[in-house]
Protein backbone atom coordinates (compact mmCIF):
# COMPACT_ATOMS: atom_id res chain seq x y z
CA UNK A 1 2.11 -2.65 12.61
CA UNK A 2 3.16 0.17 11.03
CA UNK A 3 3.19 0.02 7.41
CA UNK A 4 2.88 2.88 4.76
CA UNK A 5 2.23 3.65 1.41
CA UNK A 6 3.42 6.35 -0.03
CA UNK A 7 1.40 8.39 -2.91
CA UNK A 8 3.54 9.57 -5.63
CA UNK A 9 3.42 11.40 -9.11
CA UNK A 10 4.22 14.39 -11.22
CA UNK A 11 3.65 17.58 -9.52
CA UNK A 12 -0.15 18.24 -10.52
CA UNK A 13 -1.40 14.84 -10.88
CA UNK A 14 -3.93 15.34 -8.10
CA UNK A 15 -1.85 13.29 -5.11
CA UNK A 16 -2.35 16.30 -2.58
CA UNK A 17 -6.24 16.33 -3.72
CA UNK A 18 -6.95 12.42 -3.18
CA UNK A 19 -4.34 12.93 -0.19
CA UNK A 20 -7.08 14.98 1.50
CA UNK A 21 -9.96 12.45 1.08
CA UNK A 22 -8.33 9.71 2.66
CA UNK A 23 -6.96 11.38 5.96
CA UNK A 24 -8.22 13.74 8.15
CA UNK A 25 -4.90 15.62 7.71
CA UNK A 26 -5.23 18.72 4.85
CA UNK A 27 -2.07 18.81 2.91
CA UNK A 28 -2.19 22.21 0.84
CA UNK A 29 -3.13 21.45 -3.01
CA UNK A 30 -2.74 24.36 -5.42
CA UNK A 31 -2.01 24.75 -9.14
CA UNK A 32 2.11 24.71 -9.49
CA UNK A 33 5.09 22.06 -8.50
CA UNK A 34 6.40 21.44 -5.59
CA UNK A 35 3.38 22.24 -3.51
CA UNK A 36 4.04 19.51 -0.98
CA UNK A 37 7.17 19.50 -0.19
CA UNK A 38 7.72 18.14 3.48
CA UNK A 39 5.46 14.71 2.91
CA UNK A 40 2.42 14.89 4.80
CA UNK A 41 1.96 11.44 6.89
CA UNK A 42 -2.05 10.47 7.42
CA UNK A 43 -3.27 7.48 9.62
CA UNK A 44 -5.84 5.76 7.39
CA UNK A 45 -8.92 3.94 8.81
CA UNK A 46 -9.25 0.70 6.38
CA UNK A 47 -13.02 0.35 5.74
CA UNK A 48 -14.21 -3.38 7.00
CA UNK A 49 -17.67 -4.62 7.10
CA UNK A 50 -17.11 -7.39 8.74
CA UNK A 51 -15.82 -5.15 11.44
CA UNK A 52 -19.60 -3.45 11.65
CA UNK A 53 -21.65 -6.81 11.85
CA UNK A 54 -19.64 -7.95 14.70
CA UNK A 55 -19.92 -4.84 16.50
CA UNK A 56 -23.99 -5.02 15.87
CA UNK A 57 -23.77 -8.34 17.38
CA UNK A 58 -21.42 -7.62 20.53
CA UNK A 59 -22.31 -4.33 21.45
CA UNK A 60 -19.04 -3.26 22.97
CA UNK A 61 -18.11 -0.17 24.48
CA UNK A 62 -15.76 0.53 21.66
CA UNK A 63 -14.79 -0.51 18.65
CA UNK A 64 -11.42 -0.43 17.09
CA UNK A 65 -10.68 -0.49 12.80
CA UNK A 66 -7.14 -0.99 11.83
CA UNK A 67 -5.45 1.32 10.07
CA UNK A 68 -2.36 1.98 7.31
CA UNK A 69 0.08 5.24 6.97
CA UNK A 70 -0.23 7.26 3.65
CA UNK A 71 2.01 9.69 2.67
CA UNK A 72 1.91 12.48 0.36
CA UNK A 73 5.37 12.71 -1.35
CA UNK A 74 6.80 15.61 -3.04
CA UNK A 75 5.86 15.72 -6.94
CA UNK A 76 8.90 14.65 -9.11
CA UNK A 77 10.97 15.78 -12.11
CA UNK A 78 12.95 14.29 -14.89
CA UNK A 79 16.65 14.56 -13.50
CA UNK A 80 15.63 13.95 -9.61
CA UNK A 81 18.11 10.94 -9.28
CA UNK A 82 20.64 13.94 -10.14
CA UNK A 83 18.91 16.15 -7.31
CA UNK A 84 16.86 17.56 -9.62
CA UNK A 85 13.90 20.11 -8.00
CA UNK A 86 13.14 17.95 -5.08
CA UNK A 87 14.37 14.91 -6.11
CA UNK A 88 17.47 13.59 -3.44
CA UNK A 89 14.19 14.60 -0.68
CA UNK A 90 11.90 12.86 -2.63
CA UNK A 91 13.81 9.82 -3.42
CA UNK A 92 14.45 9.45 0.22
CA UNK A 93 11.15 9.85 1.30
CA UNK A 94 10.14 6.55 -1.24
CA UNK A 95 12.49 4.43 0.55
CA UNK A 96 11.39 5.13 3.65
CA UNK A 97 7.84 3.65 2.37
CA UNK A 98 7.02 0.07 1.86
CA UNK A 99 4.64 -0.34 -1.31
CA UNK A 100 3.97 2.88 -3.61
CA UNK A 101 0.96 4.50 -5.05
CA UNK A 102 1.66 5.64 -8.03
CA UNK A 103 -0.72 8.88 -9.39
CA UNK A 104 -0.82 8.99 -12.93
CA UNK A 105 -3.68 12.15 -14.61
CA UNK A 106 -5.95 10.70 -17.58
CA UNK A 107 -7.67 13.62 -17.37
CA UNK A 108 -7.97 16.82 -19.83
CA UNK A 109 -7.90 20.34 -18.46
CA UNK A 110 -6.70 23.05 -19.80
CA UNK A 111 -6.90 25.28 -16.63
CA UNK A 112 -4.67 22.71 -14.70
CA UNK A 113 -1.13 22.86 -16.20
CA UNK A 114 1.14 19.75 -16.32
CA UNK A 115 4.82 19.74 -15.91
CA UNK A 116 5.41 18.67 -19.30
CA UNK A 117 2.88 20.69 -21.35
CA UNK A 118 0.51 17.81 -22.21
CA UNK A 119 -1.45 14.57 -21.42
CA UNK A 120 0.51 11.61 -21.36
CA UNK A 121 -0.14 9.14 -18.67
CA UNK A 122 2.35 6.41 -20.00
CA UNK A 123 5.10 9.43 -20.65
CA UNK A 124 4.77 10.36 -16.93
CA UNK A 125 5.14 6.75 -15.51
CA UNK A 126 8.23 6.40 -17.44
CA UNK A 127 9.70 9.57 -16.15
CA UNK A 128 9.39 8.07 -12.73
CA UNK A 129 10.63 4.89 -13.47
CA UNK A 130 13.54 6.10 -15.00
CA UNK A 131 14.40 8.18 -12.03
CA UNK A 132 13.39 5.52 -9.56
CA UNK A 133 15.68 3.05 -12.07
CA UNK A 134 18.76 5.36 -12.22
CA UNK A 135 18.91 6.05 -8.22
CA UNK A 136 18.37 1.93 -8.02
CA UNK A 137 21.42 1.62 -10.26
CA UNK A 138 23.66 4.08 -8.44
CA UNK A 139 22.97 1.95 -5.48
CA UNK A 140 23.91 -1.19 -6.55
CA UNK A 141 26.88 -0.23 -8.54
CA UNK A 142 28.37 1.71 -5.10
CA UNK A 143 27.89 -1.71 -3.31
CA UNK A 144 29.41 -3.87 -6.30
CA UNK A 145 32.53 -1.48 -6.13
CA UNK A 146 32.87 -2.99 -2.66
CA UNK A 147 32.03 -6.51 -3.31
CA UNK A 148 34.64 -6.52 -6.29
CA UNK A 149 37.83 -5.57 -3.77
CA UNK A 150 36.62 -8.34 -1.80
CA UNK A 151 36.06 -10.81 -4.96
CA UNK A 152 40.10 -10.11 -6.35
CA UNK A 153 41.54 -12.31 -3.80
CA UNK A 154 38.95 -14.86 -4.57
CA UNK A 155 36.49 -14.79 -1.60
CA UNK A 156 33.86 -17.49 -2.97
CA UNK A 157 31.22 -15.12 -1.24
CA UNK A 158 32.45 -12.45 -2.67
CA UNK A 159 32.11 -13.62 -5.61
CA UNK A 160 29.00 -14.84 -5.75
CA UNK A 161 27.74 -11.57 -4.87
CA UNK A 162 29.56 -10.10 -7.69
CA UNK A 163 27.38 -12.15 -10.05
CA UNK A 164 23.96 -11.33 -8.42
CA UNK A 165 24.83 -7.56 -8.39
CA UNK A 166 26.19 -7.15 -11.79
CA UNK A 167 22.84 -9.05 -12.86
CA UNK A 168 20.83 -5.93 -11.30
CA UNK A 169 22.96 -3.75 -13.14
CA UNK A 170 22.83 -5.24 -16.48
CA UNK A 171 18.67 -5.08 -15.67
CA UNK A 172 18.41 -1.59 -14.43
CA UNK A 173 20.97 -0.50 -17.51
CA UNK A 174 17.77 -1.82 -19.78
CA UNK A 175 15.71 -0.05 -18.07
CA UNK A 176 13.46 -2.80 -15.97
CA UNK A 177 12.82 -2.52 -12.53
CA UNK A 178 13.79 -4.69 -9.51
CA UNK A 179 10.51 -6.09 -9.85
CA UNK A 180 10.89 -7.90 -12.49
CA UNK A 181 14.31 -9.25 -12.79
CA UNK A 182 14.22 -13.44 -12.42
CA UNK A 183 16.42 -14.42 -9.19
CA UNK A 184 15.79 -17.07 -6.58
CA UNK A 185 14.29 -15.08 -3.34
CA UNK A 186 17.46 -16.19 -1.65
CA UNK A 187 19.92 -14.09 -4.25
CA UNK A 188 17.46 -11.34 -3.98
CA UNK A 189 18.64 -11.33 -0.46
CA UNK A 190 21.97 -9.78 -1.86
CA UNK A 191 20.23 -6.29 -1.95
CA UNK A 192 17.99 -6.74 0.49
CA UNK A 193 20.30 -3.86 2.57
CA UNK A 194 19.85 -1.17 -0.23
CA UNK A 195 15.75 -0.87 -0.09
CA UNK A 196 15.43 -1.16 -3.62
CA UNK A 197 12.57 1.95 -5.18
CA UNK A 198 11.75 -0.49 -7.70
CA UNK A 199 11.43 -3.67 -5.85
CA UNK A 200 8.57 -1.77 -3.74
CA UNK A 201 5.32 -3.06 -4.70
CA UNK A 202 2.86 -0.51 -6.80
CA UNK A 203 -0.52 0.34 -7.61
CA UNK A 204 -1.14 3.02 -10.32
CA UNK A 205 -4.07 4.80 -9.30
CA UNK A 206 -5.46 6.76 -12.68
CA UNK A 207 -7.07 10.24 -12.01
CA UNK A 208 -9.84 10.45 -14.20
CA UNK A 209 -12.28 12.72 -14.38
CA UNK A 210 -15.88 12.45 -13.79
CA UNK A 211 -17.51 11.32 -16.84
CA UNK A 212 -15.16 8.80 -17.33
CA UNK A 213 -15.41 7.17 -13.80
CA UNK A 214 -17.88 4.67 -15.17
CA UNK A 215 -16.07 3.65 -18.40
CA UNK A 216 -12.85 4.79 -18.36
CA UNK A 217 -11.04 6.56 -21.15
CA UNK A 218 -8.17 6.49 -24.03
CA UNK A 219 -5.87 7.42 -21.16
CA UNK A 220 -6.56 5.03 -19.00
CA UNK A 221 -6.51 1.57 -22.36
CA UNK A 222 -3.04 3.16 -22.67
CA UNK A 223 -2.05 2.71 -19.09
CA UNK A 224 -3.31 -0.87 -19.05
CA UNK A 225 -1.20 -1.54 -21.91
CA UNK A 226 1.77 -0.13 -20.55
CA UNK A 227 2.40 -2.34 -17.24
CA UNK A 228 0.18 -5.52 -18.71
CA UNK A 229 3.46 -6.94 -18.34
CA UNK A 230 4.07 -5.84 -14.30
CA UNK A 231 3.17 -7.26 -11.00
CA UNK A 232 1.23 -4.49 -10.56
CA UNK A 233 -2.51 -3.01 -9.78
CA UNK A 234 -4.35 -0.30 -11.39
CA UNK A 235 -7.33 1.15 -10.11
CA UNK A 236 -9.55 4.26 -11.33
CA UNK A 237 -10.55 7.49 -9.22
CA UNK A 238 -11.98 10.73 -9.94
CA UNK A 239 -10.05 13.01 -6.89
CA UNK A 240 -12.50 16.08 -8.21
CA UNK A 241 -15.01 14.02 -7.16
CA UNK A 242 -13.82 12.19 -4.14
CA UNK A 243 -13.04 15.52 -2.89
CA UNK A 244 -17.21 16.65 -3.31
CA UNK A 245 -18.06 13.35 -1.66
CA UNK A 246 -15.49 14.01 1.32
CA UNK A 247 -17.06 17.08 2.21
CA UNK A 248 -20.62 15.08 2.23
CA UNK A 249 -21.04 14.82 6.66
CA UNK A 250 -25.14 13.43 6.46
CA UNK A 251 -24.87 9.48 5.41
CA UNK A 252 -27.84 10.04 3.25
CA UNK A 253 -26.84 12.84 1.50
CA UNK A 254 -23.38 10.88 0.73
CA UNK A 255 -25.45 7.83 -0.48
CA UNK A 256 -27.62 9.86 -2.77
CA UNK A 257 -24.62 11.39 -4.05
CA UNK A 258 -22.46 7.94 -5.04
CA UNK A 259 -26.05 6.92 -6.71
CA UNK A 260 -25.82 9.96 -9.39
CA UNK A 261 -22.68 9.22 -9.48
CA UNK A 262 -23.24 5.66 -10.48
CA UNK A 263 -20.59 4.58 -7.58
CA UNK A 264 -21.49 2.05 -4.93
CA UNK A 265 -19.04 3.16 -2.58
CA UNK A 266 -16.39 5.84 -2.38
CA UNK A 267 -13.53 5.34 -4.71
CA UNK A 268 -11.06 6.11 -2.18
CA UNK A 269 -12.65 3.19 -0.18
CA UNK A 270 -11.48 0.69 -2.97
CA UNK A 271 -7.93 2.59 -2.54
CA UNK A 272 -7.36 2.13 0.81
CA UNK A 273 -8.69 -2.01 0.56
CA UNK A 274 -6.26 -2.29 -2.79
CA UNK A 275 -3.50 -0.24 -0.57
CA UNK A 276 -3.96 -2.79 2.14
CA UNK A 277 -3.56 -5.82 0.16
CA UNK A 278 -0.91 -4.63 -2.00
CA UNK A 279 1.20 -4.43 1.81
CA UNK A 280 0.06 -8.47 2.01
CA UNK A 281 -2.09 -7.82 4.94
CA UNK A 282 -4.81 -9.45 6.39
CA UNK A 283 -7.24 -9.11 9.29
CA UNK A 284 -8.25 -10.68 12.43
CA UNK A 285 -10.13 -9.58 14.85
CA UNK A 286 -11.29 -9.90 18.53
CA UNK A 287 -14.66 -9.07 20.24
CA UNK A 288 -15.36 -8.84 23.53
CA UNK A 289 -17.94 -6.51 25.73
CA UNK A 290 -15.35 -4.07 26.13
CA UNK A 291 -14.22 -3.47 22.38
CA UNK A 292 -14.45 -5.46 18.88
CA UNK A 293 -11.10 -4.72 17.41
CA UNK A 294 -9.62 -5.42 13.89
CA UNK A 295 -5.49 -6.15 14.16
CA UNK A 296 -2.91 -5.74 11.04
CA UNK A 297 -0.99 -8.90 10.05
CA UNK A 298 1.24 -10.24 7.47
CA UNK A 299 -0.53 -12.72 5.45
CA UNK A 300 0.96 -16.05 6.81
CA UNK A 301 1.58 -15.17 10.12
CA UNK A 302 1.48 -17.77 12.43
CA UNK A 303 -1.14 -17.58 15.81
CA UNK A 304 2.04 -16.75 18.15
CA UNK A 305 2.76 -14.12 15.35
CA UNK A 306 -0.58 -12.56 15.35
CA UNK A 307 -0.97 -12.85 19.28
CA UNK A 308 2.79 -10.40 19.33
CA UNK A 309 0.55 -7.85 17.03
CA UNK A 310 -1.05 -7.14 20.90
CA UNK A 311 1.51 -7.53 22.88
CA UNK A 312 5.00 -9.46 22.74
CA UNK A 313 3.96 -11.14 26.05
CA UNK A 314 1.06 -12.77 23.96
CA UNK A 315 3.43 -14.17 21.57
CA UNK A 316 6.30 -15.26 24.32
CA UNK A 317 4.18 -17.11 26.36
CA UNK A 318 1.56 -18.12 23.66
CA UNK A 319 -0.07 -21.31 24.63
CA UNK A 320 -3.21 -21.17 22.16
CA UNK A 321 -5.43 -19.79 20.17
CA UNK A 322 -9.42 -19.95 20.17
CA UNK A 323 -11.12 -19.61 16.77
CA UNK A 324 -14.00 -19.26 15.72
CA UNK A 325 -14.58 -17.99 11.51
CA UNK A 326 -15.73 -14.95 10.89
CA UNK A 327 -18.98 -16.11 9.19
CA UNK A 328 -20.15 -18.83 11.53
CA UNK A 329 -19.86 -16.10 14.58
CA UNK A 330 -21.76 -13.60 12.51
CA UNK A 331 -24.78 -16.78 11.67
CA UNK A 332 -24.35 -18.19 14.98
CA UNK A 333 -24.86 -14.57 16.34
CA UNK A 334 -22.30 -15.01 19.31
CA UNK A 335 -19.58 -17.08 20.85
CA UNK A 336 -20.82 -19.25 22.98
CA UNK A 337 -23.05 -20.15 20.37
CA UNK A 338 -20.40 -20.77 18.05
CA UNK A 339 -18.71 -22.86 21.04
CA UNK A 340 -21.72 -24.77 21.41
CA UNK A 341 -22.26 -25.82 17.80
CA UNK A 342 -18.84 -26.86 17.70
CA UNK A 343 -17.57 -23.71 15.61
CA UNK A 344 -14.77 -22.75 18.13
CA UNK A 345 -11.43 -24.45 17.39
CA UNK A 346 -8.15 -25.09 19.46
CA UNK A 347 -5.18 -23.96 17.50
CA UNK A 348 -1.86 -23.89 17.87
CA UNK A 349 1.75 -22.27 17.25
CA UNK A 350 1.98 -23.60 13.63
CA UNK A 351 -1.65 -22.40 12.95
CA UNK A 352 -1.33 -19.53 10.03
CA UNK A 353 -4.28 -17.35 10.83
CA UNK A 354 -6.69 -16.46 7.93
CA UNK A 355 -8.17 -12.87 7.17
CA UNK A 356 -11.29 -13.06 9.44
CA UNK A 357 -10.31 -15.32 12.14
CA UNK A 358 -12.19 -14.05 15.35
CA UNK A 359 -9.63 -15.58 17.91
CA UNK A 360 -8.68 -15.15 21.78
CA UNK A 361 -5.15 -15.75 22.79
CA UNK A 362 -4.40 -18.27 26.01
CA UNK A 363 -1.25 -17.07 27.24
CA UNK A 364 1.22 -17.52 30.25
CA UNK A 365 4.58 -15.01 30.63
């Protein structure tokens, strides 16, 4: 299931820098705009320790995380809905993504220069919601100039997709995004065809740095206050310091590191988890001798659903799934144990699997 996330910002908010901590891939990161400018896709493991104690238990020959795409997108300017700098490119390669990271810096440094001359976190997520707003706005009103031919000579479907679209217009005009405008999910359908920027969901990640990793700072109170109001995440990082931890290859020495730090784990760990739920995923897994594997679904998928994840013959000719919950495997310490205690269950097609289901798939094609 390919699903990605796409890391965006100002130029010189540190997206190329955290960018590099979570994939193996090395996007270039240097001290002026516009230093990615082709976005640089990486396949990110999602860390899962559920994933370890099963593979303790089993012992199989392999063993298989899941993973999410990231990409590092071209910093933006004011005026890119205009084609501004990068911006047409850049636009493009947001709606091509299906949930957005958004960088913001609440840090101070006077040897890194920002685009705009100073510190403002709240200033730079407006600049990209405007720009993300505007290109949202152009969309809609191209695809109400349609609708309206059609609603003149009274089409009733026409015309009720007149109303829905001019809503979105009179909400992007105030400056809101698609994510917050009040429609039944079915009128939202209207635009479903235009990949609304601003319907995406987002996370703003806050670049801090490293003596505020523990507490925060005035930069990052202000963001809070800013999107208190949106559907939306925010999370705290310190890419300096990711990027020292990165380079870390002896466990211990990583360990020891975190512990000055005063982190438990790495903070791009909690990015990638936060990335994966923001996409509405969920995990199951199978275990066998040959490989314990974790697989990507959409939370609510349905067994037959989950069993097409492996292979659309699993879901075609799905006859059932065996069960057995993550924690009672891991106590019971295997499945036949689980079996025996009466831990394995029978399910079928209407089943929605949960996020750490250990199942096996009975199929017939």
């Amino acid at each position: 299931m390919a699903l990605k996330c796409g890391i965006v910002g100002l130029p010189n908010v540190g997206k190329s820098t955290l960018f590099n901590c979570l994939s193996n891939a090395k996007a270039q990161s240097a001290n002026f705009p516009f230093c990615t400018i082709e976005p640089n896709i990486g396949v990110i493991t999602v860390p899962d320790e559920r994933l370890n104690k099963l593979a303790d238990i089993v012992e199989p020959e392999n063993v298989q995380p899941t993973t999410i795409d990231i990409v590092d997108i071209a910093g933006l300017v004011k005026g890119a809905s205009k084609g501004e700098g990068l911006g047409n490119k850049f636009l493009g390669n947001i709606r091509e993504t299906d949930a957005i990271i958004h960088v913001l810096r609440c840090f101070d440094d006077g040897n890194i220069v920002h685009v705009d001359g100073s510190i403002d976190p709240v200033r730079d997520k407006e600049t990209i919601d405007y720009e993300l707003i505007l290109k949202d706005l152009e969309a809609v009103e191209k695809k109400l100039e349609k609708i309206k031919r059609a609603a003149k000579t009274g089409d009733k479907s026409a015309l009720k997709s007149q109303g829905i679209l001019d809503q979105y217009k009179n909400h992007f005009e105030d400056g809101k995004s698609a994510r917050s405008i009040e429609l039944r999910d079915d009128d939202k359908k209207e635009v479903a065809d235009l990949f609304l920027l601003t319907a995406k969901p987002v996370l703003y990640l806050c670049n801090v740095d490293e003596g505020s990793i523990a507490n925060g700072n005035k930069h990052i109170e202000a963001v809070k206050a800013a999107v208190k109001d949106e559907d939306a995440m925010v999370l705290m990082v310190a890419a300096g310091l990711e990027a020292d931890i990165a380079e870390l290859e002896d466990p211990e020495e990583r360990k020891e590191f975190l512990e000055d730090a005063g982190l438990s784990e790495p903070g791009v760990n909690k990015l990638i988890k936060a990335a994966y739920t923001l996409l509405n995923l969920e995990t199951y897994f199978t275990a066998g001798k040959k490989e314990v594997r974790a697989w990507t679904i959409k939370k609510g998928f349905t067994a037959p659903q989950a069993a097409g994840v492996i292979h659309g013959d699993f879901e075609r000719g799905f006859i059932k799934a065996e069960v057995i919950k993550f924690n009672d495997w891991v106590e019971l310490g295997s499945e036949q144990a689980a079996k025996e205690a009466g831990k394995m269950n029978m399910e079928g097609k209407e089943y929605i699997v949960q996020d750490g289901d250990v199942m096996h798939f009975k199929f017939n094609v």
